[in-house]
N, C-alpha and C. Protein backbone atom coordinates (compact mmCIF):
# COMPACT_ATOMS: atom_id res chain seq x y z
N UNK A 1 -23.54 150.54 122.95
CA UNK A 1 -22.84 149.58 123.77
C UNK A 1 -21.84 148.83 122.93
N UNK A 2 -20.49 148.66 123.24
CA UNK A 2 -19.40 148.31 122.67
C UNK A 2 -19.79 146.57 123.44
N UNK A 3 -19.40 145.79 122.27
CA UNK A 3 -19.41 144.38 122.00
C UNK A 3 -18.06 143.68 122.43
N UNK A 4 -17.89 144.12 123.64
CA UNK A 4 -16.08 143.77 124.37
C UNK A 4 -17.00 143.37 125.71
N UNK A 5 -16.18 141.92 126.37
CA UNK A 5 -16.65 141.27 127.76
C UNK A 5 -15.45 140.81 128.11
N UNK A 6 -14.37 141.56 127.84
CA UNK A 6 -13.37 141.22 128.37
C UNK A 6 -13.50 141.99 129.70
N UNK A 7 -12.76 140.73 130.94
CA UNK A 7 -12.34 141.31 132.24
C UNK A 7 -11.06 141.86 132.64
N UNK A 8 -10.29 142.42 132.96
CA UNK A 8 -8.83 142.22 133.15
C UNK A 8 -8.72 141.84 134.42
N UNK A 9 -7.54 141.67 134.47
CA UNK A 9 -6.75 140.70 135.47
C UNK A 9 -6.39 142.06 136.84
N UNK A 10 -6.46 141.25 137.76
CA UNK A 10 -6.29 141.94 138.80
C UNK A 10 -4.95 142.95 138.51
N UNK A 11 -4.82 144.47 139.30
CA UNK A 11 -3.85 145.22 138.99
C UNK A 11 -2.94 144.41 140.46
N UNK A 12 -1.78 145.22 140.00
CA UNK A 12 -0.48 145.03 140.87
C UNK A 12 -0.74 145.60 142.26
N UNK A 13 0.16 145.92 143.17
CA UNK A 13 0.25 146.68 144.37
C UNK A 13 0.47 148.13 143.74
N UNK A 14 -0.31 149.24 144.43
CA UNK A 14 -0.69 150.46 143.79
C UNK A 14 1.04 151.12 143.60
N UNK A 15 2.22 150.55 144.59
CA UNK A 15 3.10 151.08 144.66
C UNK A 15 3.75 150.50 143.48
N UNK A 16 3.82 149.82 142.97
CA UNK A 16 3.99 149.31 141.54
C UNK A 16 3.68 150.20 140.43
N UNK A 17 2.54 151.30 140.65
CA UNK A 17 2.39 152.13 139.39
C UNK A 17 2.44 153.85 139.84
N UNK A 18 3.29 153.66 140.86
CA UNK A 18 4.01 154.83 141.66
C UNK A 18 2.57 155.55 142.38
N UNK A 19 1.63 154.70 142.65
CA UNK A 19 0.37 155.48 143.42
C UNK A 19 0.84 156.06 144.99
N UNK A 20 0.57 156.40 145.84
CA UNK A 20 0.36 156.69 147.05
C UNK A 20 -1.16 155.55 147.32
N UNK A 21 -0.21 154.66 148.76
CA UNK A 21 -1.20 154.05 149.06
C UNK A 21 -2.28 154.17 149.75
N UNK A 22 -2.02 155.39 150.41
CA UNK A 22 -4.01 156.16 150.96
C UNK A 22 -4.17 156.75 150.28
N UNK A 23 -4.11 157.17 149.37
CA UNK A 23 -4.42 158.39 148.05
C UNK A 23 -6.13 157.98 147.48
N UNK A 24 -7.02 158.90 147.27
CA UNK A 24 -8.18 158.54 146.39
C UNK A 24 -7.59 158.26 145.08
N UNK A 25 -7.79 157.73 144.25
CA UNK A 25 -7.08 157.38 142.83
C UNK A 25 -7.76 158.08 142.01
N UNK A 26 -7.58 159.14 141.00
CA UNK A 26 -8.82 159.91 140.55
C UNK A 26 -8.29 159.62 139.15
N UNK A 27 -8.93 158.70 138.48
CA UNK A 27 -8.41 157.81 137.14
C UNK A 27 -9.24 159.16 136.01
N UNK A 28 -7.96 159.28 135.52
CA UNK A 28 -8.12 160.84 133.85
C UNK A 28 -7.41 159.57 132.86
N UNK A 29 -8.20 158.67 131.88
CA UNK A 29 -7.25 157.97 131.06
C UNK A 29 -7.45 157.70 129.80
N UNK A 30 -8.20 159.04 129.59
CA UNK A 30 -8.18 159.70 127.95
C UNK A 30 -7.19 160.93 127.88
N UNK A 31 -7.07 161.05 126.51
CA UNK A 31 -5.79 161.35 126.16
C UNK A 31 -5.89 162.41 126.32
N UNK A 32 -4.75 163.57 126.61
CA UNK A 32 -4.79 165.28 126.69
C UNK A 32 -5.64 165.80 125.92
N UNK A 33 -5.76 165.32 124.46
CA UNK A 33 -6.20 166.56 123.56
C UNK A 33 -7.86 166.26 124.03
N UNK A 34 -8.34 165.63 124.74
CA UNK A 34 -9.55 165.68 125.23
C UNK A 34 -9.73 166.66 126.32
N UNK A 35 -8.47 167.13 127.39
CA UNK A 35 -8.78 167.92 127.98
C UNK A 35 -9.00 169.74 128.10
N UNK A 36 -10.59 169.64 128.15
CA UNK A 36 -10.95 170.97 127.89
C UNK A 36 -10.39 172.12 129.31
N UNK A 37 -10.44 173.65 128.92
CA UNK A 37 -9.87 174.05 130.65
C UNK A 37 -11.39 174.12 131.47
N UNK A 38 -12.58 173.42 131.10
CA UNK A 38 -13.76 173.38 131.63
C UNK A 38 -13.56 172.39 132.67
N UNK A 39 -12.91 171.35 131.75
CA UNK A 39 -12.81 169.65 132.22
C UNK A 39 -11.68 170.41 133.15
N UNK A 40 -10.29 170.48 133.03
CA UNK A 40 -9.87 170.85 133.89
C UNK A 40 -9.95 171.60 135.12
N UNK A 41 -10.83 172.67 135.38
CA UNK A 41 -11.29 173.74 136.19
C UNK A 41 -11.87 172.93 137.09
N UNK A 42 -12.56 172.06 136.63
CA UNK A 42 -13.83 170.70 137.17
C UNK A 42 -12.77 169.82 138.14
N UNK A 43 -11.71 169.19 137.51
CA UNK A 43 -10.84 168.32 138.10
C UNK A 43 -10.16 168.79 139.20
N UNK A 44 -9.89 170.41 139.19
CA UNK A 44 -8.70 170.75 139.90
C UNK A 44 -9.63 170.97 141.27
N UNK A 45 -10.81 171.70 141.17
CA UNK A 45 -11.82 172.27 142.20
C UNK A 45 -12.33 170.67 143.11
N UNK A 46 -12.32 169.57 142.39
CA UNK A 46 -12.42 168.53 143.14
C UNK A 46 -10.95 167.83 143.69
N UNK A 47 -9.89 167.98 143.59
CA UNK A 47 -8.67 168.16 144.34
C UNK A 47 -8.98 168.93 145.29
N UNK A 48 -9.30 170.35 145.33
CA UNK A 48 -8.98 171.08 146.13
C UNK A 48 -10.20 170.77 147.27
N UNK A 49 -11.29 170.16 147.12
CA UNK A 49 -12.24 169.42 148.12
C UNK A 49 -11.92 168.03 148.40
N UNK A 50 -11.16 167.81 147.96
CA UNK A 50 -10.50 166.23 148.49
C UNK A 50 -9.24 166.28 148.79
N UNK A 51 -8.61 166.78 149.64
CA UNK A 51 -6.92 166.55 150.00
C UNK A 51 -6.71 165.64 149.70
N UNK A 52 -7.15 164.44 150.24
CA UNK A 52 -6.49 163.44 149.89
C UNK A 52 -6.30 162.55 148.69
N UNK A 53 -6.73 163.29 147.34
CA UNK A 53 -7.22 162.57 146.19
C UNK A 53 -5.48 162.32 145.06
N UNK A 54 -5.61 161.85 144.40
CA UNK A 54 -4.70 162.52 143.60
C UNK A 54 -5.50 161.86 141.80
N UNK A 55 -4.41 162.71 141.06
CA UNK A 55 -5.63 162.50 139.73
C UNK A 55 -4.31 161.72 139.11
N UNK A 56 -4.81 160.39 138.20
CA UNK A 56 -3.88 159.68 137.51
C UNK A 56 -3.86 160.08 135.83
N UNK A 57 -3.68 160.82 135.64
CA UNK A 57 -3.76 161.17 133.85
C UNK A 57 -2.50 160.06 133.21
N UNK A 58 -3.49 159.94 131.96
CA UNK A 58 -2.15 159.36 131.03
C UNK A 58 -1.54 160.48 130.56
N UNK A 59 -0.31 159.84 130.53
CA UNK A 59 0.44 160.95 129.65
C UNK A 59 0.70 161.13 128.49
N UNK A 60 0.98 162.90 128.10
CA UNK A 60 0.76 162.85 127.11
C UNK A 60 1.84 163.40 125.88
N UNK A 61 2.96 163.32 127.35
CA UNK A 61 3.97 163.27 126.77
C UNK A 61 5.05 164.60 127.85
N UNK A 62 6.14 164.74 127.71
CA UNK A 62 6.97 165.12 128.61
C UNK A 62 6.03 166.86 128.18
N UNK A 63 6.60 167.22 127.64
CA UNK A 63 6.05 169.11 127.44
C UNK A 63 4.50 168.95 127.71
N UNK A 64 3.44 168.17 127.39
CA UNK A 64 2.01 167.94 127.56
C UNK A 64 1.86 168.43 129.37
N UNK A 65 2.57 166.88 129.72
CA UNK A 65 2.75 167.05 131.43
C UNK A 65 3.00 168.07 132.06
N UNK A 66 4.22 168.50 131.45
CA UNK A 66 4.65 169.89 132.55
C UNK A 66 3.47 170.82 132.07
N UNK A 67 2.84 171.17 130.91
CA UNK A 67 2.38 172.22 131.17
C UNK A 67 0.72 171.84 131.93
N UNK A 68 0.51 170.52 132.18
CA UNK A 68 -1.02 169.97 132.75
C UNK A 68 -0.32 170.37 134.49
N UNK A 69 0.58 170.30 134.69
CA UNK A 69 1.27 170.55 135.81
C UNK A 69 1.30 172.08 136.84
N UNK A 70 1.47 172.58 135.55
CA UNK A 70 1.86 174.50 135.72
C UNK A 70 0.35 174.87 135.58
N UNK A 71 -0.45 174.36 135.08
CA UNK A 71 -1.55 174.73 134.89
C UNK A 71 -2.76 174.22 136.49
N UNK A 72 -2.08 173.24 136.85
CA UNK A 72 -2.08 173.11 138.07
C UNK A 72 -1.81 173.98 139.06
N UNK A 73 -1.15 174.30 138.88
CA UNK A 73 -0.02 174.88 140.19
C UNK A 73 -1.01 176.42 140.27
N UNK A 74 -1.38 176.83 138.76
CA UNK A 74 -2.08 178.10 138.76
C UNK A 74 -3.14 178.27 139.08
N UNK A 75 -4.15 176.76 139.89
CA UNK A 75 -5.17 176.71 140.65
C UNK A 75 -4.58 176.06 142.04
N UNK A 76 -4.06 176.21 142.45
CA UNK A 76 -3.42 175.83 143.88
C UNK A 76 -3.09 174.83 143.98
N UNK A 77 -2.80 173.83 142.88
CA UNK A 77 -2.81 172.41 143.09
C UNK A 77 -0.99 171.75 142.53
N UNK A 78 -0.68 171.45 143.88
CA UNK A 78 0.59 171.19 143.31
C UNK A 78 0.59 170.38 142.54
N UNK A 79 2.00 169.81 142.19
CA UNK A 79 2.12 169.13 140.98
C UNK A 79 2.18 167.73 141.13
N UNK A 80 2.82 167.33 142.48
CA UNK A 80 2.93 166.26 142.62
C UNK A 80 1.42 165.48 142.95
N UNK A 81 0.59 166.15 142.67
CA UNK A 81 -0.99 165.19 142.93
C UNK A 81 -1.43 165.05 141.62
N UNK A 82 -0.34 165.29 140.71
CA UNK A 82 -0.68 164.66 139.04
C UNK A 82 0.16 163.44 138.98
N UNK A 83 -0.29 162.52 139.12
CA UNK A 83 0.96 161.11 138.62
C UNK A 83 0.43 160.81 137.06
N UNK A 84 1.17 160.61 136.28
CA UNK A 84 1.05 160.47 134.28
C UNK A 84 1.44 158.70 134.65
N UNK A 85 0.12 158.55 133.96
CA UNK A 85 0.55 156.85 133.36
C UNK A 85 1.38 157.08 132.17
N UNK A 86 2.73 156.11 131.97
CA UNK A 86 3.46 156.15 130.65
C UNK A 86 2.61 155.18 130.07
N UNK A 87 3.58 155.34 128.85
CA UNK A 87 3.34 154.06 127.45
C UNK A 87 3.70 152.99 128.35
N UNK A 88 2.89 151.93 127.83
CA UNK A 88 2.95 150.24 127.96
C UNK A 88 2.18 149.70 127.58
N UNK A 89 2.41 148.46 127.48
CA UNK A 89 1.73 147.53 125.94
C UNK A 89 -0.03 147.52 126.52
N UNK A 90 -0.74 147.15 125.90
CA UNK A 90 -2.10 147.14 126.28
C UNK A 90 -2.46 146.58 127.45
N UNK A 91 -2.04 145.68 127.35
CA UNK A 91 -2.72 144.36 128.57
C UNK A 91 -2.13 144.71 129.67
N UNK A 92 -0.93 145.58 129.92
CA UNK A 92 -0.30 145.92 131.21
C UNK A 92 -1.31 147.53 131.34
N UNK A 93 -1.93 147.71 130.73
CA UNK A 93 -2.61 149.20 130.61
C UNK A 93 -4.05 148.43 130.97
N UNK A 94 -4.64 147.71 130.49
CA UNK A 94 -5.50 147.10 131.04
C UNK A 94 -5.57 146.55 132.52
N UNK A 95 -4.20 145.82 132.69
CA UNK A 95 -4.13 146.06 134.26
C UNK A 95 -4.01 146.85 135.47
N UNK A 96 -3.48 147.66 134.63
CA UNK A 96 -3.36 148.85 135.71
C UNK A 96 -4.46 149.99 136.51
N UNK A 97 -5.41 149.74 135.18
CA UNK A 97 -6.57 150.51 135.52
C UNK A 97 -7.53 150.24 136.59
N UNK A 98 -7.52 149.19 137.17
CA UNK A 98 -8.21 148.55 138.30
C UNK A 98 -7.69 149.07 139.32
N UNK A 99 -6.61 149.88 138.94
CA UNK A 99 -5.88 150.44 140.82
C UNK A 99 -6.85 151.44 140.85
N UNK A 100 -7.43 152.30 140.30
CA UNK A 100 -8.14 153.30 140.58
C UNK A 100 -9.09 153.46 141.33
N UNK A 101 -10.00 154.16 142.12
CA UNK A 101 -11.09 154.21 142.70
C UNK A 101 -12.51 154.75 141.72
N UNK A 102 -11.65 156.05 140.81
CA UNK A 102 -12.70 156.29 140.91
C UNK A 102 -12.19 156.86 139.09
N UNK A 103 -13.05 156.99 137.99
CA UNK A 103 -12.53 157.29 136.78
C UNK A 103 -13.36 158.25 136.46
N UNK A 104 -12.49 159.99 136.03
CA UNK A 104 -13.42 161.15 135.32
C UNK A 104 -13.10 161.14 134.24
N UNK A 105 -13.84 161.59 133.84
CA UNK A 105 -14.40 161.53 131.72
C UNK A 105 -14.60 163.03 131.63
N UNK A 106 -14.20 163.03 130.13
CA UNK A 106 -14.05 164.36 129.80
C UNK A 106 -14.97 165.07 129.08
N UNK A 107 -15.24 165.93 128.90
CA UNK A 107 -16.59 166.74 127.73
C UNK A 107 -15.86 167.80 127.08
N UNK A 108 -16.72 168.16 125.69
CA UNK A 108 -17.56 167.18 125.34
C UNK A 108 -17.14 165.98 124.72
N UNK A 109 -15.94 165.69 124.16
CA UNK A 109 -15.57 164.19 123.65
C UNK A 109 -15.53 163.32 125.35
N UNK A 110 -16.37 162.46 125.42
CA UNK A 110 -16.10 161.51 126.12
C UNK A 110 -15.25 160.48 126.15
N UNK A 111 -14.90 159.55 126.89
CA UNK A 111 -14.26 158.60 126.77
C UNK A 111 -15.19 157.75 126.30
N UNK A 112 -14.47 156.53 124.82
CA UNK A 112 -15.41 155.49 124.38
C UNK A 112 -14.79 154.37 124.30
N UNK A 113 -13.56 154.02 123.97
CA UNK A 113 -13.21 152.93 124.18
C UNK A 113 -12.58 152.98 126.10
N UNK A 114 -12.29 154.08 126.42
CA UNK A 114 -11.86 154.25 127.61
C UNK A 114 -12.92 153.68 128.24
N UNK A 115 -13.61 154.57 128.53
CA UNK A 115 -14.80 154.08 129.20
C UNK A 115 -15.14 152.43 129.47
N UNK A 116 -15.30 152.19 128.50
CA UNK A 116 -15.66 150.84 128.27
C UNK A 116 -14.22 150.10 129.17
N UNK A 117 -13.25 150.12 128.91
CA UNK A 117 -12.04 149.55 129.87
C UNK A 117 -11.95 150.10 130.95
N UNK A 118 -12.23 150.87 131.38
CA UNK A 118 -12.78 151.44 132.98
C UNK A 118 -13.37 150.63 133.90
N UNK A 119 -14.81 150.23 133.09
CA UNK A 119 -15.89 149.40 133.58
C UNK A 119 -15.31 148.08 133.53
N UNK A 120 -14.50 147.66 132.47
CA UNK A 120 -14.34 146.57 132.57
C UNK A 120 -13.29 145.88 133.22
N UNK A 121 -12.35 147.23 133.90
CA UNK A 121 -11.51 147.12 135.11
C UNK A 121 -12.21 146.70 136.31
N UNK A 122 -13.62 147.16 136.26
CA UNK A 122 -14.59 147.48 137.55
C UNK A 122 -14.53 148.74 138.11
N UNK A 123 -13.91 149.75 137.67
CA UNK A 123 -13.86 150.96 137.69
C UNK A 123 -15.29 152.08 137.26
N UNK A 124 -16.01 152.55 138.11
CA UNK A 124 -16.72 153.07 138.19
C UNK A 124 -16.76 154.82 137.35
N UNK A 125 -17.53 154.91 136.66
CA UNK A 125 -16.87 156.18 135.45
C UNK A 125 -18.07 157.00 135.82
N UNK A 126 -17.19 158.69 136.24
CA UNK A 126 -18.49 159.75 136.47
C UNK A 126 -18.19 160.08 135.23
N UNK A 127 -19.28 161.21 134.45
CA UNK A 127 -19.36 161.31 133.44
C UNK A 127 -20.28 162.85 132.86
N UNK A 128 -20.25 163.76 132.10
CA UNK A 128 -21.09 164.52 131.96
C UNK A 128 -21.70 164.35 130.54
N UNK A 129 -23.00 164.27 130.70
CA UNK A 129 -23.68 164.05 128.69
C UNK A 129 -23.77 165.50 128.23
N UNK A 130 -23.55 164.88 127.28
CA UNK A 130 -23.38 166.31 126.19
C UNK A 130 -24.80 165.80 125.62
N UNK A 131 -24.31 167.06 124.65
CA UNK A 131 -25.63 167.14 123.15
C UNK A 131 -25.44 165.83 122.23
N UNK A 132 -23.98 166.15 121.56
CA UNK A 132 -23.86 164.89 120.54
C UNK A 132 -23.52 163.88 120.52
N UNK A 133 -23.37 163.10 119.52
CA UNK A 133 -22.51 161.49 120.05
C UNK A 133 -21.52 161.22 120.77
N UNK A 134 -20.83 162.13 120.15
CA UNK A 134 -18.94 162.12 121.31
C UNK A 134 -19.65 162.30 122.53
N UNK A 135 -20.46 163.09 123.17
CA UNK A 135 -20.63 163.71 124.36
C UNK A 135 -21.62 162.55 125.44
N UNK A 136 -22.20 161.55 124.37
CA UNK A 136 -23.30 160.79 125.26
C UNK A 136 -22.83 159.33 125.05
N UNK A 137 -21.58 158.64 124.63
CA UNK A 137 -20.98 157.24 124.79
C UNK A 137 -20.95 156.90 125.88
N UNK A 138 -20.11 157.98 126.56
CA UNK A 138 -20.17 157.19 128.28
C UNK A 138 -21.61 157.10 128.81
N UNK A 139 -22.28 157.58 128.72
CA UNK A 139 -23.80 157.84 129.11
C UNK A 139 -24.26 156.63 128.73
N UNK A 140 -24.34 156.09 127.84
CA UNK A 140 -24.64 154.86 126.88
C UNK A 140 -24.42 154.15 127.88
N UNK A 141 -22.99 153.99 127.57
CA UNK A 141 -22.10 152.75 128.27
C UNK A 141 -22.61 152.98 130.02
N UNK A 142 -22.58 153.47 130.52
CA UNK A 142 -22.95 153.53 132.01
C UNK A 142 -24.65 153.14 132.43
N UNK A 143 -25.40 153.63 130.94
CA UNK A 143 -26.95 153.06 131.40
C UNK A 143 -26.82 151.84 130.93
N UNK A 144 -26.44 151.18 130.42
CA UNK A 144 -25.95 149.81 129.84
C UNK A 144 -25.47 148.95 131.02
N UNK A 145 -24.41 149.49 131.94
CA UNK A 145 -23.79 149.07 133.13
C UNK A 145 -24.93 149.04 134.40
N UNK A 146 -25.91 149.27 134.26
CA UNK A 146 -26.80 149.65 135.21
C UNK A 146 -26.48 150.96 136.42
N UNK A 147 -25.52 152.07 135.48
CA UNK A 147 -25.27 152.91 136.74
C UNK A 147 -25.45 154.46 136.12
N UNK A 148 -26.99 154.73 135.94
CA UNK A 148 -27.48 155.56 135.49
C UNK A 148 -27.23 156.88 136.38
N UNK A 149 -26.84 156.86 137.54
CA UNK A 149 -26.82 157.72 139.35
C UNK A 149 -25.43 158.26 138.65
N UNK A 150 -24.58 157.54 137.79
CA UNK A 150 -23.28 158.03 137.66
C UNK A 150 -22.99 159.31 136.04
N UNK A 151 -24.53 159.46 135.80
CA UNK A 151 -24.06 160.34 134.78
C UNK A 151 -24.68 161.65 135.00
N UNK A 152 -23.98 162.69 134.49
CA UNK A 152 -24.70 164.02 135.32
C UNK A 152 -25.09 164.85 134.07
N UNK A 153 -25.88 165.94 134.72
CA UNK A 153 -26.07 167.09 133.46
C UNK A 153 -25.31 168.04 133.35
N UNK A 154 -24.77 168.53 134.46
CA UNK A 154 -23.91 169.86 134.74
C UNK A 154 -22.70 169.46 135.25
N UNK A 155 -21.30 170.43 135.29
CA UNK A 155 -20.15 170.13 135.60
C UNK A 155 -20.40 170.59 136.95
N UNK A 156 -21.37 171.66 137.73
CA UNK A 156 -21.58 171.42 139.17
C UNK A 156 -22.01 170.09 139.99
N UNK A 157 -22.67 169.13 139.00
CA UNK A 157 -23.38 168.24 139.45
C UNK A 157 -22.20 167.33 139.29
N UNK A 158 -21.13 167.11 138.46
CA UNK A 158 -20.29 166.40 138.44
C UNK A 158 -19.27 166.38 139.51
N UNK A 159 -18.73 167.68 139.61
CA UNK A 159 -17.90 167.96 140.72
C UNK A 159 -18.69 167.57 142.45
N UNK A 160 -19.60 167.97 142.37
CA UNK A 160 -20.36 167.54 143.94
C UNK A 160 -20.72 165.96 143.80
N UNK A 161 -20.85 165.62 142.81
CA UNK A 161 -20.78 163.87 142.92
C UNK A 161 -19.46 163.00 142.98
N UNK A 162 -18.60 163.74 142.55
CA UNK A 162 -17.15 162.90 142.84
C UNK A 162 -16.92 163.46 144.12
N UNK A 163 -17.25 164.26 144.45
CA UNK A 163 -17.13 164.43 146.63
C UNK A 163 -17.56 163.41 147.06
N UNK A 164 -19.13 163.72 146.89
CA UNK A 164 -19.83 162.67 147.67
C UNK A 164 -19.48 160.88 147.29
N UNK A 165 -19.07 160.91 146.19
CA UNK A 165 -18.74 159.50 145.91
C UNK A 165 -17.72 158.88 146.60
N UNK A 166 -16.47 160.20 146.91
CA UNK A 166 -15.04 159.75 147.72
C UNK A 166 -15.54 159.67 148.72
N UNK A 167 -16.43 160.29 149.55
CA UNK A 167 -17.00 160.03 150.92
C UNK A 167 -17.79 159.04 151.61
N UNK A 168 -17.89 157.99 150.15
CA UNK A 168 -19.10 156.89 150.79
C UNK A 168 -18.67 155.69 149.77
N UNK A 169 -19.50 154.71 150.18
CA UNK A 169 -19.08 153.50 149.03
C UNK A 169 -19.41 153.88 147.81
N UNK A 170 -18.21 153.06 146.77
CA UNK A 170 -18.81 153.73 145.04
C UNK A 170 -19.46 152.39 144.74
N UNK A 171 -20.05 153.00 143.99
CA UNK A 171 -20.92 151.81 143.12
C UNK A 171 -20.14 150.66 142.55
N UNK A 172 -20.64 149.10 142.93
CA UNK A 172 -19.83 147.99 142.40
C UNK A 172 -19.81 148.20 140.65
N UNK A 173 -18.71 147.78 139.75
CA UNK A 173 -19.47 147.50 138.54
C UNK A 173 -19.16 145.94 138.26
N UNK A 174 -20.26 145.48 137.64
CA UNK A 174 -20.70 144.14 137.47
C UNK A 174 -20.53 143.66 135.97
N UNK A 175 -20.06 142.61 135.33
CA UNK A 175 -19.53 142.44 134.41
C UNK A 175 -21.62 142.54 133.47
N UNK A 176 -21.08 143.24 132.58
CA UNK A 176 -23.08 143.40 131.93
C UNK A 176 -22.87 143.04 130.59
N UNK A 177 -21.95 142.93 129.63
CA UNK A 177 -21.91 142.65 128.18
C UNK A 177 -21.61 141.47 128.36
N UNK A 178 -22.24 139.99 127.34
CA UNK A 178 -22.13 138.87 126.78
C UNK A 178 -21.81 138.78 125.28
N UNK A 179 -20.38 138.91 125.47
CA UNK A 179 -19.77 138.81 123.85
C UNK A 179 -20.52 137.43 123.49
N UNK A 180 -20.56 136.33 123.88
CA UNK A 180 -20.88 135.12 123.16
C UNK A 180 -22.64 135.20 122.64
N UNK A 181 -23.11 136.14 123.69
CA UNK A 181 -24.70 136.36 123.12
C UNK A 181 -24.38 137.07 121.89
N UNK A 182 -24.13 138.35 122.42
CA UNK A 182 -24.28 139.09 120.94
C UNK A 182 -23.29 138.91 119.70
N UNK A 183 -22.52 137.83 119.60
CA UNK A 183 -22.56 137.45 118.65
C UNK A 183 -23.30 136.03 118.03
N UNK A 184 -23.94 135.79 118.57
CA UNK A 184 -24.89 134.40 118.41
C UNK A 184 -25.86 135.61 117.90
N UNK A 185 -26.89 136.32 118.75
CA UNK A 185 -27.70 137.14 117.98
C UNK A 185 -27.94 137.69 116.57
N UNK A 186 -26.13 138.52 116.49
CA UNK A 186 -25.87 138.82 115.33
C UNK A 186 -25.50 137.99 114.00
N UNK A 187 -25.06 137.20 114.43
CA UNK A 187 -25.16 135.77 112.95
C UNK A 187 -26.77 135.34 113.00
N UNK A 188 -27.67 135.52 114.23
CA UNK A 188 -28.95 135.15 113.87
C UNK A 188 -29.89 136.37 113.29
N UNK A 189 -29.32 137.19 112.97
CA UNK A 189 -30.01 138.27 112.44
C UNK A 189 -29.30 138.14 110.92
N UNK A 190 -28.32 137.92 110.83
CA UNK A 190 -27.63 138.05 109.08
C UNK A 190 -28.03 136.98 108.35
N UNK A 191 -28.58 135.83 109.08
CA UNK A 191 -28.86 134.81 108.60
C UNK A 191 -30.17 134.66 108.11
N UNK A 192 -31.33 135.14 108.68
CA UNK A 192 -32.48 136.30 108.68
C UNK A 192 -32.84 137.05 107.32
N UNK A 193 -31.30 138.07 107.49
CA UNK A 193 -31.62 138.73 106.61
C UNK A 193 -31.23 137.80 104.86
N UNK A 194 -30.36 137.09 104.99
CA UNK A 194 -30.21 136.23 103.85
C UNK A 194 -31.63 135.60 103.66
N UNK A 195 -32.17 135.30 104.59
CA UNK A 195 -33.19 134.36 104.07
C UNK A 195 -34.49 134.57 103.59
N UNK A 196 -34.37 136.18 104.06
CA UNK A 196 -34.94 136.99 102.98
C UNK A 196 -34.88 137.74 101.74
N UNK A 197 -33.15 137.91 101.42
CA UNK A 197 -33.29 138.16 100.47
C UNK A 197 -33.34 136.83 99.24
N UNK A 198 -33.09 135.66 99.98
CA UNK A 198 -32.92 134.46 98.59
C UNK A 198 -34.53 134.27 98.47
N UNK A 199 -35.17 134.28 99.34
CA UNK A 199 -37.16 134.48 99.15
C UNK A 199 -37.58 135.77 98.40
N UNK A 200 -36.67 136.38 97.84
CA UNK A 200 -37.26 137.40 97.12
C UNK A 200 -37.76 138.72 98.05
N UNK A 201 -38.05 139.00 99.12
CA UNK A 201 -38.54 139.62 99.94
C UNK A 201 -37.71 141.13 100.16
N UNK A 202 -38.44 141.91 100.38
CA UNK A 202 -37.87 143.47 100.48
C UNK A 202 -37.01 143.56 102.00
N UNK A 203 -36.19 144.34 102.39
CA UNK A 203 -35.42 144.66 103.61
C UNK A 203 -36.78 144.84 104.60
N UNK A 204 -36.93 144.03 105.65
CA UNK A 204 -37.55 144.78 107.05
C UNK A 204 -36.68 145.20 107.99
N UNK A 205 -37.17 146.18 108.93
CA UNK A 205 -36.57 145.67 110.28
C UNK A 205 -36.81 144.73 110.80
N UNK A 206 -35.82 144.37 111.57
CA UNK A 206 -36.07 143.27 112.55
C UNK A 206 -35.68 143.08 113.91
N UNK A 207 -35.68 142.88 114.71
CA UNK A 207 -35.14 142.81 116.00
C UNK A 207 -34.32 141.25 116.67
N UNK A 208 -33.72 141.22 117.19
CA UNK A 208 -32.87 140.17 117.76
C UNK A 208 -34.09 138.79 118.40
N UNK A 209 -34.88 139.59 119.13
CA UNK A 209 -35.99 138.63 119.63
C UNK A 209 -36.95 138.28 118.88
N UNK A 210 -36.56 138.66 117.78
CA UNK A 210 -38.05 138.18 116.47
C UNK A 210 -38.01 136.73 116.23
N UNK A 211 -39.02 135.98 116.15
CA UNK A 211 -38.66 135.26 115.09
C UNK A 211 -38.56 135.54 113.77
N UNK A 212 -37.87 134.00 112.90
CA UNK A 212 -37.80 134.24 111.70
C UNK A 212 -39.07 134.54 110.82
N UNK A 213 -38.57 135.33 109.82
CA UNK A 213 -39.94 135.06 109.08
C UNK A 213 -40.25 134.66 107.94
C-alpha cells in the first residue's frame, strides 16, 4: 500500500478531454510499453461486447498511437474508439482521471503508481494478479481499497467482469489511506527502534500497535 491520501479535484466536462458524452470511459493509463497483445486481445474483445464503450489510453506518442490504432482496426475495432490522453502537467492528469468510469490494468506489469491515482480519482481499477510483484500491486492496492470482487485470476474472468460491471453499478471507491496516520506510526516505530538501540538491545520486530519496550 502506497503512503499517498491525496484526493483530486473534480474533472472538467468530459467534452473538455475530447470524451463522447454517453461513451463508457474505459480508462488504459499506463504507459504502452506495458501493453502486452494478451492485454490487448482482452481490451479489444471487451469493445467489441460493449458498443458503446470507448478505451482512453495515454499516449504514447504519435507512431505508438497509430500503430495501437491499426492494431485495432485488425480486430474490428475502429480507431476512433481509441481517444490518447496527451502530455500535461500532473495535477491536470490527476484531474482528468475522474472522467472515467471504469480503469483496466495491464499484466503482467501492473499499474502501481497508476493504480493508486485511479482510486484516488475514485476510479474503480479491474485488474488481473500475476505471480510476481509487478503482477500483484494492483491486487494489493485494491484489497487495501476494500474491493477485493475487483481483482481476477484469468483474462476470461477479467473480460466478463468489465461487461458485467458496464451493465450495473460499479463499485464506489472510498478514500482508505491516512497519510497523517501512517506517518505518525512510522516516526513511532523509528523512535522505538532508537530506543533500543541507545539501551543496548538487539533489532526486534515490531509492529505499529506494539507498545514500547
Amino acid at each position: 500500500m502506497l503512503p499517498t491520501g491525496r484526493q483530486h479535484p473534480a474533472p472538467r466536462p468530459r467534452a473538455a478531454y475530447g470524451l463522447p458524452d454517453g461513451a463508457l470511459v474505459l480508462l488504459a493509463a499506463n504507459p504502452v510499453y506495458k501493453i502486452t497483445p494478451a492485454v490487448f486481445d482482452a481490451w479489444m474483445q471487451i469493445l467489441h461486447r460493449l458498443p458503446d464503450a470507448i478505451l482512453w489510453q495515454l499516449s504514447g506518442g504519435d507512431q505508438a498511437d497509430a500503430q495501437l490504432q491499426a492494431q485495432a482496426a485488425q480486430r474490428g475495432i475502429s480507431a476512433d474508439r481509441i481517444i490518447f490522453m496527451h502530455a500535461t502537467d500532473m495535477a491536470s492528469h490527476w484531474q482528468r482521471l475522474g472522467a472515467a468510469d471504469l480503469a483496466l490494468d495491464s499484466w503482467p506489469c501492473n499499474g502501481h503508481t497508476t493504480t493508486s491515482d485511479a482510486l484516488a480519482a475514485g476510479v474503480p481499477v479491474l485488474t488481473l494478479k500475476g505471480n510476481g510483484f509487478a503482477g500483484r500491486v494492483a491486487a494489493s492496492l485494491l484489497q487495501a481499497a476494500g474491493l477485493p470482487e475487483l481483482v481476477c485470476e484469468t483474462a476470461t474472468d477479467y473480460i466478463d467482469k468489465a461487461c458485467r460491471l458496464a451493465a450495473g453499478p460499479r463499485p464506489t471507491v472510498s478514500p482508505w489511506i491516512d497519510s497523517g496516520r501512517f506517518a505518525r506510526d512510522l516516526e513511532s516505530l523509528y523512535l522505538r527502534m532508537w530506543d533500543r538501540a541507545v539501551a543496548g538491545l538487539p533489532p526486534l520486530p515490531i509492529a505499529a500497535d506494539q507498545p514500547a519496550a
